[in-house]
Structures are given as C-alpha cells and as structure tokens.
N, C-alpha and C. Protein backbone atom coordinates (compact mmCIF):
# COMPACT_ATOMS: atom_id res chain seq x y z
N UNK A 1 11.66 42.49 24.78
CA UNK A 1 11.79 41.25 24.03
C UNK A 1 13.25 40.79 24.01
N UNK A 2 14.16 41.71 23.94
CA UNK A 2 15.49 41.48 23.51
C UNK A 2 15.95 40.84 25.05
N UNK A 3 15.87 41.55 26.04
CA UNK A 3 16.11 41.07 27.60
C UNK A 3 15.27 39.61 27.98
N UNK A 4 14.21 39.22 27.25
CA UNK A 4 13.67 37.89 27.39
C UNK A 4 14.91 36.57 26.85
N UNK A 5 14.90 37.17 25.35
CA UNK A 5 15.67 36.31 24.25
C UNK A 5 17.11 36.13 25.44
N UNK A 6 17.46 37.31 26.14
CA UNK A 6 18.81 37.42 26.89
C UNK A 6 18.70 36.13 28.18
N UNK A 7 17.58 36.28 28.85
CA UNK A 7 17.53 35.26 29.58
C UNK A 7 17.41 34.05 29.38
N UNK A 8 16.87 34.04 28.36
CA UNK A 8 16.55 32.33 27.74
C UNK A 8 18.28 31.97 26.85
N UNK A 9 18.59 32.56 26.51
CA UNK A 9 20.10 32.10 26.25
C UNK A 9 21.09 31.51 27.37
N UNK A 10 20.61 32.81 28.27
CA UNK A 10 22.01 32.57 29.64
C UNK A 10 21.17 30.86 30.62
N UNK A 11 19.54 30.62 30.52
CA UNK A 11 19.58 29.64 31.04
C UNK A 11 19.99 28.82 30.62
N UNK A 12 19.74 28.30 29.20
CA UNK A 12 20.79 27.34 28.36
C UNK A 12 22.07 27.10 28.85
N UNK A 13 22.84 28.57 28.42
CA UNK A 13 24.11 28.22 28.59
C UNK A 13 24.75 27.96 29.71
N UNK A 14 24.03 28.02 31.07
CA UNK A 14 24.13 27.41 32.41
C UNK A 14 23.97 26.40 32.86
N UNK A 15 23.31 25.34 31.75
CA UNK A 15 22.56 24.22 31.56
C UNK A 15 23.74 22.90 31.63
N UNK A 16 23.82 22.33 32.40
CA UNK A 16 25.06 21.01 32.23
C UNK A 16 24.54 20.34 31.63
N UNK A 17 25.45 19.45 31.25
CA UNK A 17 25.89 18.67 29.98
C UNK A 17 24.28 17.77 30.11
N UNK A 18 23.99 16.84 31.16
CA UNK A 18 23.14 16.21 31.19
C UNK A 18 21.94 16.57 31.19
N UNK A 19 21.62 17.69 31.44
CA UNK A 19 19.96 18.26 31.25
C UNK A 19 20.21 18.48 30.23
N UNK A 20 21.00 19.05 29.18
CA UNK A 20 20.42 19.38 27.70
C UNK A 20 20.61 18.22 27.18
N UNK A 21 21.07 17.08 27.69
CA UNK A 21 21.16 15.70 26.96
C UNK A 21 19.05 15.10 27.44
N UNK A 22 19.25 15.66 28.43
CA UNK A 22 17.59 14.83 28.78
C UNK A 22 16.73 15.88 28.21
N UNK A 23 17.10 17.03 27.72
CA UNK A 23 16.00 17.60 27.13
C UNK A 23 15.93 17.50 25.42
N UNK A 24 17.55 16.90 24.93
CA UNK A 24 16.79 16.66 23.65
C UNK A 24 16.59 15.02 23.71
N UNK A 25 16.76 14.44 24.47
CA UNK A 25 16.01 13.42 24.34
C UNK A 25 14.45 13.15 24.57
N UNK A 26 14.12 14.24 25.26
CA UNK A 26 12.53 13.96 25.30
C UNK A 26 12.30 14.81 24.06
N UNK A 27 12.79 15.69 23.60
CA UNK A 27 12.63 16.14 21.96
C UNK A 27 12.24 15.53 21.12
N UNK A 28 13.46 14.29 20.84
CA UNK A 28 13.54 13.54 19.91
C UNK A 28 12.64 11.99 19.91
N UNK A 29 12.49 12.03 21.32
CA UNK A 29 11.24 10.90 21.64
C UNK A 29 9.79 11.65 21.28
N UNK A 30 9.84 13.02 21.94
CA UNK A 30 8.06 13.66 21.23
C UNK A 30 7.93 13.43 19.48
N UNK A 31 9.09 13.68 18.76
CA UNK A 31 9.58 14.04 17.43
C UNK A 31 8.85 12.41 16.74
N UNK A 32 9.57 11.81 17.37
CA UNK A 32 9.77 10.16 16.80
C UNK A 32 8.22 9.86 17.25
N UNK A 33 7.62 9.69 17.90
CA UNK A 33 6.41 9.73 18.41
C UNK A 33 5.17 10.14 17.36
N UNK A 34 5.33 11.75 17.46
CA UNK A 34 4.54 12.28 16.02
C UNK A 34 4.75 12.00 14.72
N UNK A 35 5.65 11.62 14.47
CA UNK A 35 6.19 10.54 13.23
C UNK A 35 5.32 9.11 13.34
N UNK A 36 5.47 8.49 14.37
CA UNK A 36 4.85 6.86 14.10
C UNK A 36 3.34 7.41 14.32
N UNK A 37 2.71 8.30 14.58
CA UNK A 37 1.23 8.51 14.54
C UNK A 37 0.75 8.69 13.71
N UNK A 38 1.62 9.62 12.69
CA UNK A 38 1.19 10.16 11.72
C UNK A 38 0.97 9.51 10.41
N UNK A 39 2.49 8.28 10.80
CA UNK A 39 2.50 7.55 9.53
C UNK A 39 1.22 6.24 10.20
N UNK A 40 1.53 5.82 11.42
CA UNK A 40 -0.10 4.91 11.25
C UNK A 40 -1.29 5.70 11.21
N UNK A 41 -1.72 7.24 11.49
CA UNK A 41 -2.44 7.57 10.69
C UNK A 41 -3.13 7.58 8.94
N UNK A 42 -1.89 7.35 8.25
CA UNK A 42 -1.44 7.49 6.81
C UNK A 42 -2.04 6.14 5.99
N UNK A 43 -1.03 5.04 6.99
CA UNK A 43 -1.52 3.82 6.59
C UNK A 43 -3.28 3.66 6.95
N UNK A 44 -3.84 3.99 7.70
CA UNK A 44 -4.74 3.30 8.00
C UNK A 44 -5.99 4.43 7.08
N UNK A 45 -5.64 4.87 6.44
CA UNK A 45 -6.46 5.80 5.69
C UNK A 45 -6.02 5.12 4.00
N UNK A 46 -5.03 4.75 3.46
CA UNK A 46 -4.53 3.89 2.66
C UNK A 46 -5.36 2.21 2.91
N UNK A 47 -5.54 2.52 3.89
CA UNK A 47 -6.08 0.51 4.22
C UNK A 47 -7.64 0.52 3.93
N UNK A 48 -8.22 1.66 4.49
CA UNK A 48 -9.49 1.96 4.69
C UNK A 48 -10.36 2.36 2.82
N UNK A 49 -9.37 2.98 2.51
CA UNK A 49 -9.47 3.57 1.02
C UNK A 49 -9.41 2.82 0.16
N UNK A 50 -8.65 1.27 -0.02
CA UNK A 50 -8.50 -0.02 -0.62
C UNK A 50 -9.81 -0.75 -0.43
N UNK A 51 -9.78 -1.32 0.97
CA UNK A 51 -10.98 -2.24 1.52
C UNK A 51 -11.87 -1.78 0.95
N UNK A 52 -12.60 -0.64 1.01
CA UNK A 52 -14.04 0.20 0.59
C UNK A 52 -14.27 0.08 -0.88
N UNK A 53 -12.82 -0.19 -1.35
CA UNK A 53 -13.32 0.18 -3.31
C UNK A 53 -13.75 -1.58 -3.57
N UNK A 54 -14.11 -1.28 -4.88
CA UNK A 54 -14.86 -2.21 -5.66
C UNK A 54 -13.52 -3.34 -5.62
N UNK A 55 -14.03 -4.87 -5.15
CA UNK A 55 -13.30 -6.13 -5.31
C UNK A 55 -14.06 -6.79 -6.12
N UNK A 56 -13.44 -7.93 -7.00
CA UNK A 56 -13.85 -8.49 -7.88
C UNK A 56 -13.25 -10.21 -7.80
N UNK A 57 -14.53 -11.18 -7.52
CA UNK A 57 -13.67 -12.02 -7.53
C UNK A 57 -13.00 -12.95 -8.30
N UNK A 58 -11.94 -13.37 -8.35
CA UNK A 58 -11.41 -14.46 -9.90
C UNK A 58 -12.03 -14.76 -9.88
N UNK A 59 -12.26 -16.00 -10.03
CA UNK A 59 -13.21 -17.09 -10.75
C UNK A 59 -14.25 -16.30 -11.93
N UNK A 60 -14.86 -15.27 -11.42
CA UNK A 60 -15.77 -14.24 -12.47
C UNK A 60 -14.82 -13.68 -12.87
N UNK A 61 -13.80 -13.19 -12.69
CA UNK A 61 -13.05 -12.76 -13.94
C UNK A 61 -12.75 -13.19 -14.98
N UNK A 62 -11.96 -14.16 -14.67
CA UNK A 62 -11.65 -15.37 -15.72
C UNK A 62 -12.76 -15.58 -16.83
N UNK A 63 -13.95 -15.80 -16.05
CA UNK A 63 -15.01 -16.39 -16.84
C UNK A 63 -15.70 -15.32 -17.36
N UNK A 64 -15.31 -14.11 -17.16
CA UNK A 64 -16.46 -12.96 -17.61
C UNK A 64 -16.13 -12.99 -19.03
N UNK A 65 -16.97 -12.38 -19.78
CA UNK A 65 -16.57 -12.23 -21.20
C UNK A 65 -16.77 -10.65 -21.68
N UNK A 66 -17.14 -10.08 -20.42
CA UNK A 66 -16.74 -8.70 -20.62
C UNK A 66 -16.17 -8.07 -20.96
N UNK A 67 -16.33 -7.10 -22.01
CA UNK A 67 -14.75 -6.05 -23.05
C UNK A 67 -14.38 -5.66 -21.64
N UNK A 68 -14.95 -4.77 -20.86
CA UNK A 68 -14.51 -3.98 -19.95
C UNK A 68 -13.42 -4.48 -19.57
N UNK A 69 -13.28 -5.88 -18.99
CA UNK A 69 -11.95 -6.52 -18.20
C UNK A 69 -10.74 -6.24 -19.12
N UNK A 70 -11.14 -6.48 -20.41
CA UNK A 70 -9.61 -6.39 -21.52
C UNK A 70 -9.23 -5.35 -22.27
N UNK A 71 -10.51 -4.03 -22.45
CA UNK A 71 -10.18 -2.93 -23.00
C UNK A 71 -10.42 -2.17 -22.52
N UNK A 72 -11.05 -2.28 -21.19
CA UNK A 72 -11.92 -1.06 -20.61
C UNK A 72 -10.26 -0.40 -19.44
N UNK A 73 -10.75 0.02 -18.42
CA UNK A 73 -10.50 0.75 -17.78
C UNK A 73 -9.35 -0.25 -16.68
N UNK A 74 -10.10 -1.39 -16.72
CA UNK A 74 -8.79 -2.36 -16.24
C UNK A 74 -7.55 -3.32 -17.03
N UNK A 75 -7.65 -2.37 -18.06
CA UNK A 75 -6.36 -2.79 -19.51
C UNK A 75 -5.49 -1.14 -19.08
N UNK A 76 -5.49 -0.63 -18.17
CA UNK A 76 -4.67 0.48 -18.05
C UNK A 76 -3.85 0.30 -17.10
N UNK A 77 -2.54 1.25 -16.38
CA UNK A 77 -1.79 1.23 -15.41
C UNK A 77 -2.27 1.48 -14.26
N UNK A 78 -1.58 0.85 -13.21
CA UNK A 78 -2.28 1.09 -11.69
C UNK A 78 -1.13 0.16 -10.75
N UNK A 79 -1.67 0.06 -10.14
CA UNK A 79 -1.38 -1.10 -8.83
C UNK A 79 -2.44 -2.35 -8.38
N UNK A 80 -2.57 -3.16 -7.79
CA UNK A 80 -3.26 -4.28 -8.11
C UNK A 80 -3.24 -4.54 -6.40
N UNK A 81 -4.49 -5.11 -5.69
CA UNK A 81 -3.80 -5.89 -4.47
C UNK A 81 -5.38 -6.71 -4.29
N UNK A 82 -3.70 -8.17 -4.17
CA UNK A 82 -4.99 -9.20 -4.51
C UNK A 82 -5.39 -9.95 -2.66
N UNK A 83 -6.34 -10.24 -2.21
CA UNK A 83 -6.68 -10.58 -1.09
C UNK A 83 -6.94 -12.18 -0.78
N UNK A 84 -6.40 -13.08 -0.24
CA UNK A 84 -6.86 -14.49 -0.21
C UNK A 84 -7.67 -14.91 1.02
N UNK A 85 -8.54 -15.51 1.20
CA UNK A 85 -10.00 -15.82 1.92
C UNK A 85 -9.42 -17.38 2.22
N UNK A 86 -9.95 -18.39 3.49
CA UNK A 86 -10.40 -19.40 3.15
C UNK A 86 -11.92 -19.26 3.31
N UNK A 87 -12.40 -18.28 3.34
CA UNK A 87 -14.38 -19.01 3.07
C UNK A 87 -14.68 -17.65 1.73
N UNK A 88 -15.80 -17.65 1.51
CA UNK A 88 -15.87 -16.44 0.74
C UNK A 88 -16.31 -14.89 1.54
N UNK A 89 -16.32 -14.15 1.12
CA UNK A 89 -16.46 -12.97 1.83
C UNK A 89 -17.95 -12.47 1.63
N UNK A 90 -18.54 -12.10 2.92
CA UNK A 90 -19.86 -11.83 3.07
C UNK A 90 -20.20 -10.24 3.20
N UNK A 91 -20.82 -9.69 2.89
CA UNK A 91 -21.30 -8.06 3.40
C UNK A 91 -20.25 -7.58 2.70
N UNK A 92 -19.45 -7.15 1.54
CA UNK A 92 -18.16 -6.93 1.74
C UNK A 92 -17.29 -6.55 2.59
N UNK A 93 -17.13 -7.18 3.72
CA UNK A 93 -16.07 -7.29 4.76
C UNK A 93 -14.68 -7.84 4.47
N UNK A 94 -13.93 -7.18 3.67
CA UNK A 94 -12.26 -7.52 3.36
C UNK A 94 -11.59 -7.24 4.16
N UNK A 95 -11.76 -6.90 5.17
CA UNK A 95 -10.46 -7.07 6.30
C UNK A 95 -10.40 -7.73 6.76
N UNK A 96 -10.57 -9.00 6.90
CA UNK A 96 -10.09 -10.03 7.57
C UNK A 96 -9.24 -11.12 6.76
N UNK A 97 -8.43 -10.94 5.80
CA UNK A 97 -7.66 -12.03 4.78
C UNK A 97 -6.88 -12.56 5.33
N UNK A 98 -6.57 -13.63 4.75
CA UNK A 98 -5.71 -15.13 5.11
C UNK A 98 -3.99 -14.31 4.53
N UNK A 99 -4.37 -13.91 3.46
CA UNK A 99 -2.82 -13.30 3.17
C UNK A 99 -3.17 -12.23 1.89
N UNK A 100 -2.21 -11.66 1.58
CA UNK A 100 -2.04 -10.32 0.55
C UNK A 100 -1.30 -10.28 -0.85
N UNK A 101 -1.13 -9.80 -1.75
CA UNK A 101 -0.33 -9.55 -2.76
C UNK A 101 -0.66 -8.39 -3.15
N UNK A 102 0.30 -7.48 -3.36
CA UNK A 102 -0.07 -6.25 -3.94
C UNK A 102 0.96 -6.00 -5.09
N UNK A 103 1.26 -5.60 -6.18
CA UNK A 103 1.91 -5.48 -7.35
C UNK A 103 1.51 -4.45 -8.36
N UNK A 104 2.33 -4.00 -9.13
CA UNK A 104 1.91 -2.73 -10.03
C UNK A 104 1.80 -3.51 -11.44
N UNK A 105 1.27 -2.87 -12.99
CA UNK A 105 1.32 -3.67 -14.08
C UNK A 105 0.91 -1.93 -14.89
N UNK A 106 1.27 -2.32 -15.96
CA UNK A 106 0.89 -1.11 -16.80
C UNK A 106 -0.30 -1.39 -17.90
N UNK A 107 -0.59 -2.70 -17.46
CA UNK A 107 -2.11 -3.82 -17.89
C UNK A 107 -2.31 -4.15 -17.17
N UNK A 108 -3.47 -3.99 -15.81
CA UNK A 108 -3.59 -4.41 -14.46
C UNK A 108 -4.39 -6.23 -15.03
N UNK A 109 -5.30 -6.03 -16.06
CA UNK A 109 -6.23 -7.25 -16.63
C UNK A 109 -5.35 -8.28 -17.51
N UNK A 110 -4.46 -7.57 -17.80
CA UNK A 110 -3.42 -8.95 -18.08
C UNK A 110 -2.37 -9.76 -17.00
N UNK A 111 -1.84 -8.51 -16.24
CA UNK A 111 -0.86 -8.95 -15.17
C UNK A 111 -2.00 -10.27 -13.77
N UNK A 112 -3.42 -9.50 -13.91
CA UNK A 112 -4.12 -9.85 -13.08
C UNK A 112 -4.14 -11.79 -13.30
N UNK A 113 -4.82 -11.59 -14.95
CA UNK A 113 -4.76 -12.83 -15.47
C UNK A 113 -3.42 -14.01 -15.30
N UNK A 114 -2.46 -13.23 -15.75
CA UNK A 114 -1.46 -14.16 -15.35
C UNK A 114 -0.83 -14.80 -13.73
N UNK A 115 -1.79 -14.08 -12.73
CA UNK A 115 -1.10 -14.11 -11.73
C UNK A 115 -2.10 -15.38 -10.96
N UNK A 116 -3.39 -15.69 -11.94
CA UNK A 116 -4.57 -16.66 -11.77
C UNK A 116 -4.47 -17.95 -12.80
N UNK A 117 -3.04 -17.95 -13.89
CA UNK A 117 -2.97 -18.47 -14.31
C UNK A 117 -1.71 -19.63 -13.63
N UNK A 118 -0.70 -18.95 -13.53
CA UNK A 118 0.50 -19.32 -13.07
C UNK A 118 1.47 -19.03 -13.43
N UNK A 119 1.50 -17.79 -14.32
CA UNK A 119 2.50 -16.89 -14.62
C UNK A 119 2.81 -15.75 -13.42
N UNK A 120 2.47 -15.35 -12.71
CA UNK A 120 2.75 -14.21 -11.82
C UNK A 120 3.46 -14.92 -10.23
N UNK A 121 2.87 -14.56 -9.29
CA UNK A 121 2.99 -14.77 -8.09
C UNK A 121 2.76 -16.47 -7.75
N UNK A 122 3.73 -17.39 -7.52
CA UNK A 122 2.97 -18.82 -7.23
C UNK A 122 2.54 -18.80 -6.15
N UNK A 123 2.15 -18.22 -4.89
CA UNK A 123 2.07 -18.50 -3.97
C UNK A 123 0.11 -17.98 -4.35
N UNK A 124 -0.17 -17.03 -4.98
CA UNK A 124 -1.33 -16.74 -5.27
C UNK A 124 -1.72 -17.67 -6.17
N UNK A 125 -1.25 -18.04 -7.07
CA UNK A 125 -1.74 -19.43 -7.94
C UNK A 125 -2.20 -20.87 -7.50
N UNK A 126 -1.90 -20.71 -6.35
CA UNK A 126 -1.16 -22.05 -5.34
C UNK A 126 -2.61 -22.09 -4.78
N UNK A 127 -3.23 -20.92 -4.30
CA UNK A 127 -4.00 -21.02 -3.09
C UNK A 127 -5.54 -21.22 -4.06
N UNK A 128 -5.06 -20.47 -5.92
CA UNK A 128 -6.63 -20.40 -6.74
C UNK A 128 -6.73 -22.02 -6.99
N UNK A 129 -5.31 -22.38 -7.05
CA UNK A 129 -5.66 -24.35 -7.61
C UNK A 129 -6.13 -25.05 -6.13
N UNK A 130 -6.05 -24.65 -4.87
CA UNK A 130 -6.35 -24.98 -3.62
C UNK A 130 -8.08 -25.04 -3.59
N UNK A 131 -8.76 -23.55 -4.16
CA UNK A 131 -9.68 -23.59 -4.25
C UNK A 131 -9.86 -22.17 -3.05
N UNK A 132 -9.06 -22.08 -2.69
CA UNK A 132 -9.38 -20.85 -1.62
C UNK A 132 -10.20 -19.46 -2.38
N UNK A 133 -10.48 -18.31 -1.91
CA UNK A 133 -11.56 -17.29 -2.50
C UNK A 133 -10.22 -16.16 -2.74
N UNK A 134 -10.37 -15.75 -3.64
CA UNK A 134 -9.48 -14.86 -4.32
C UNK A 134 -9.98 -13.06 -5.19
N UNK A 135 -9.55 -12.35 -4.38
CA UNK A 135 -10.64 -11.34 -4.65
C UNK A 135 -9.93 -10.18 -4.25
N UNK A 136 -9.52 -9.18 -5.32
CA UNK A 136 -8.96 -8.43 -5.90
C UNK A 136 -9.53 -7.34 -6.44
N UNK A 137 -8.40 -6.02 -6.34
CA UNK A 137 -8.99 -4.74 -6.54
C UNK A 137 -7.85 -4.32 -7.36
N UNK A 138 -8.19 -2.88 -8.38
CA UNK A 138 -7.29 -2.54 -9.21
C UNK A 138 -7.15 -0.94 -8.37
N UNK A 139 -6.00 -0.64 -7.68
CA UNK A 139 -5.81 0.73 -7.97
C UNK A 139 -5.05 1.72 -8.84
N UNK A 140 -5.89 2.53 -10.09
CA UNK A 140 -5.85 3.58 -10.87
C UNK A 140 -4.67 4.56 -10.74
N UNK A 141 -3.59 4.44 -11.82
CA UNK A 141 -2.80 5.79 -11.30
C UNK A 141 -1.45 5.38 -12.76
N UNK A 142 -1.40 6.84 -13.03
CA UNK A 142 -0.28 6.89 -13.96
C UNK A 142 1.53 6.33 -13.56
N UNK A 143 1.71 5.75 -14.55
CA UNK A 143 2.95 4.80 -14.43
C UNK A 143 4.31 5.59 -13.60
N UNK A 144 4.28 6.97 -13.56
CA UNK A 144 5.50 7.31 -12.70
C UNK A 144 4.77 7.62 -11.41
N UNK A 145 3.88 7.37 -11.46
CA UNK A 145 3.18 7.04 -9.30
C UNK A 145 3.08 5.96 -9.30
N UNK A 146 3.57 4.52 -10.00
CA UNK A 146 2.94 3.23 -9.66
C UNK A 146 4.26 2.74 -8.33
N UNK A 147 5.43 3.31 -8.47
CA UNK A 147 6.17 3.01 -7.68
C UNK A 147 5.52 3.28 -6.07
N UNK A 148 5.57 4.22 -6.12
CA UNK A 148 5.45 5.12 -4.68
C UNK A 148 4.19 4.55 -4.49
N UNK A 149 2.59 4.50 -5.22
CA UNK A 149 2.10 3.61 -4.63
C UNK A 149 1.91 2.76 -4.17
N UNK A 150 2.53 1.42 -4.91
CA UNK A 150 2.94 0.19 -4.34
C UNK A 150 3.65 0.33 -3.07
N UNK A 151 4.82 0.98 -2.89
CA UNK A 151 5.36 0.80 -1.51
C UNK A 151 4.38 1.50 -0.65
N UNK A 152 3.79 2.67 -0.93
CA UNK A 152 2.38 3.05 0.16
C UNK A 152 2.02 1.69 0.42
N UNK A 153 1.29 0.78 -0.26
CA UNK A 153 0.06 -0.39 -0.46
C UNK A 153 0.83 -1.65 0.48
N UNK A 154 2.32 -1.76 0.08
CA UNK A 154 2.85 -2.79 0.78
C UNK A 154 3.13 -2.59 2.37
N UNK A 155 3.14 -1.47 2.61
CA UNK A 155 3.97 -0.74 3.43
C UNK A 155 2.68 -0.80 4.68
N UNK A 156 1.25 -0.12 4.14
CA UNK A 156 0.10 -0.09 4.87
C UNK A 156 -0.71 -1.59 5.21
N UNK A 157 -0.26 -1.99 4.45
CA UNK A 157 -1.17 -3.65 4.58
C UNK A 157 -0.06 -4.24 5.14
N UNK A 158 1.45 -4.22 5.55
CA UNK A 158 2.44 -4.62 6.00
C UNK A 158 2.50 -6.12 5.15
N UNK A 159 2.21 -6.31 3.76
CA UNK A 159 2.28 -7.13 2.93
C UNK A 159 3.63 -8.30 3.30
N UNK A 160 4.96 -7.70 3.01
CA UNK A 160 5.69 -8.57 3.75
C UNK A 160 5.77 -9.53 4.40
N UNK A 161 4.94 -9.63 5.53
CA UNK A 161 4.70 -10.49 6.27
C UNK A 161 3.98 -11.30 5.34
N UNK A 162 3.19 -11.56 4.50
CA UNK A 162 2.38 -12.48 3.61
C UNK A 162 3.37 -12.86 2.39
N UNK A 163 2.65 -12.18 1.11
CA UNK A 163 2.79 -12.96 -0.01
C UNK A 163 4.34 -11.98 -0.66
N UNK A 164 4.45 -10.50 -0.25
CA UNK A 164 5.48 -9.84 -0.90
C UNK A 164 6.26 -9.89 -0.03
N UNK A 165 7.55 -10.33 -0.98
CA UNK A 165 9.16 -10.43 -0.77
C UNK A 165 9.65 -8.80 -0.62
N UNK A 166 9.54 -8.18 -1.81
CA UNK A 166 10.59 -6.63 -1.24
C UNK A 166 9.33 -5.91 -0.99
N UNK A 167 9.49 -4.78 -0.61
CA UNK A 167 8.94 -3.19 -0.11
C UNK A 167 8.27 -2.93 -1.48
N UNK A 168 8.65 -3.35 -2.83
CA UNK A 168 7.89 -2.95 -3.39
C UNK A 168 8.61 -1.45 -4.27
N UNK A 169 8.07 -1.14 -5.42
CA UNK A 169 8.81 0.28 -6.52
C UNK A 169 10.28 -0.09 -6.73
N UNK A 170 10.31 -0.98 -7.21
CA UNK A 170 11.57 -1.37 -8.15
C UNK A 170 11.66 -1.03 -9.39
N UNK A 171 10.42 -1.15 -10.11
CA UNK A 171 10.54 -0.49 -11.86
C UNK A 171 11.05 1.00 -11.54
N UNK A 172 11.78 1.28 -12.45
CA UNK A 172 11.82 2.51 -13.41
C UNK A 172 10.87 2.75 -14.57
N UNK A 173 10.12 3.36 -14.80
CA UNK A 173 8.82 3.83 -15.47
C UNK A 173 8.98 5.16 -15.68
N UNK A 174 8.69 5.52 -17.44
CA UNK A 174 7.95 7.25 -17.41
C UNK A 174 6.88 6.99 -17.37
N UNK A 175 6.09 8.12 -17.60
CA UNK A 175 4.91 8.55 -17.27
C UNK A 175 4.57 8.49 -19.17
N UNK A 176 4.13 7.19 -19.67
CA UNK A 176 3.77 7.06 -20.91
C UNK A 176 2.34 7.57 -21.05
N UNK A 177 1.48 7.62 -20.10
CA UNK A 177 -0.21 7.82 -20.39
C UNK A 177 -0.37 9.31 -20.09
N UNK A 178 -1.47 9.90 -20.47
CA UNK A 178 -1.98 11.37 -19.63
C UNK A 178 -2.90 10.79 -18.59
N UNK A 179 -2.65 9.97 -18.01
CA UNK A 179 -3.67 9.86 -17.04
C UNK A 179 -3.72 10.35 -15.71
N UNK A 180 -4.04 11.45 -15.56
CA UNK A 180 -4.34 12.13 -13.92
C UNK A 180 -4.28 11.13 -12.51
N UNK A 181 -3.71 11.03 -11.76
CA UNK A 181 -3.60 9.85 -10.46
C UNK A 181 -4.77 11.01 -9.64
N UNK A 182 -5.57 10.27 -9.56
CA UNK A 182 -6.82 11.58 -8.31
C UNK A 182 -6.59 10.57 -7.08
C-alpha cells in the first residue's frame, strides 16, 4: 500500500505545470456541474411540492365568510405564493402562470388580504382590478424558517423575473410560535 501511495505521489510530482492545471480544471467543471444538478434537482422538487398543494382563488376568498380564512390555520406564519392566470385554471394545472409573487407574513390571511386590496404588492393588485385569475397558496412554517423559505420559493420559481424585486429573507424574525416546519 505504502509503495502504491509512493507512486501516485512521484506521478504528480512529475506532472507539469499544465496538466495539473487541466486536471483541476476538469475537477472543478465535474464539481460545478454536480452543484447545478443538484440544485435544479432541489428547485424542481420545491416547484412540484407548491403546484400540487391546495390553491385558493381570490375572489372566494374575499367573499368567503369562513372563520377558517381569519382564525383558522391561515391567520398563522408561513410564506405565501400568489400565481396570476389570464384565463382561469382548469384540472388544477398551475404551471403555466402569466407571472408570480411569493412573500412571507406572520398572518398569511391578512397579508394575503391586503395584497387583493391594494395594500401589498401593486403589480398583483393591478392585474385583480384587470380582472385577470388570481390564485394562491399558503406555505406553513415557523417564523425563523420563513426567511430561508422564501428565498427557496423565489429562487425555484425564479420569481425575479416576474413580480419579486429582491431574492427574498430580508426580515429578521424569532421563532415566536411552537410551530414545527414539517
């Protein structure tokens, strides 16, 4: 073993300057490589995991008179990502949107409300007074993961390009609730 380790040193160190330059460059290209797979692996399991959950569309929100919307389970902290349509959405098939917003709230049913009112996002307000289809999901999670989720959420839906300006996890937040992030 020791006479192996011996040879594999002395070929190295026989090695000119430019082969160990082309061998960590194909290193660092395999390296960089398994990195962008892994992370569009990441995202697209984040994209897939959004689309699939329960959307809800304004217009029934607004108008519901349901406790649930104001005390229930969507009066808690999370992340929010709202989806804009021009027709309405059939089969629930949400991947195909006109544009995105994704945002955190530590009242997802109030932040939601205001963002259908014209307190939040204008560019989402813009498109509910347009008349376009507006249809939105809450994702669940205690206030010191709302950062890191959001930039997951912006980051996987490549939001940016649409309705969000930064990357997203700008608050500073403790962790005020016991609520488990599953």
């Amino acid at each position: 073993m020791n006479m192996m380790l011996e040879k594999i040193y002395h070929y190295f160190t026989v090695l000119d300057g430019k082969l160990m330059c082309e061998i960590v460059f194909v290193f660092l290209f395999l390296f960089m490589t398994f990195v962008l797979i892994f992370r569009f692996i990441k995202d697209k399991k984040i994209r897939d995991k959004v689309l699939s959950s329960r959307f809800i569309e304004a217009n029934r929100f607004l108008k519901s008179k349901n406790p649930i919307y104001k005390n229930g389970e969507f009066s808690k902290s999370g992340c929010y990502v709202i989806l804009i349509f021009s027709f309405p959405v059939c089969d629930e098939n949400y991947k195909k949107f006109d544009d995105i917003y994704i945002g955190q709230s530590l009242n997802l049913s109030k932040r939601m409300k205001q963002h259908l009112t014209g307190s939040g996002n204008k560019n989402v307000f813009r498109d509910y007074q347009k008349g376009k289809f507006i249809y939105f999901t809450f994702q669940r999670c205690q206030p010191s993961y709302m950062n890191r989720m959001e930039k997951n959420l912006i980051r996987a839906f490549r939001s940016t390009d649409s309705y969000n300006i930064q990357k997203g996890g700008g608050k500073h937040r403790k962790n005020i609730d016991n609520w488990k992030y599953q």
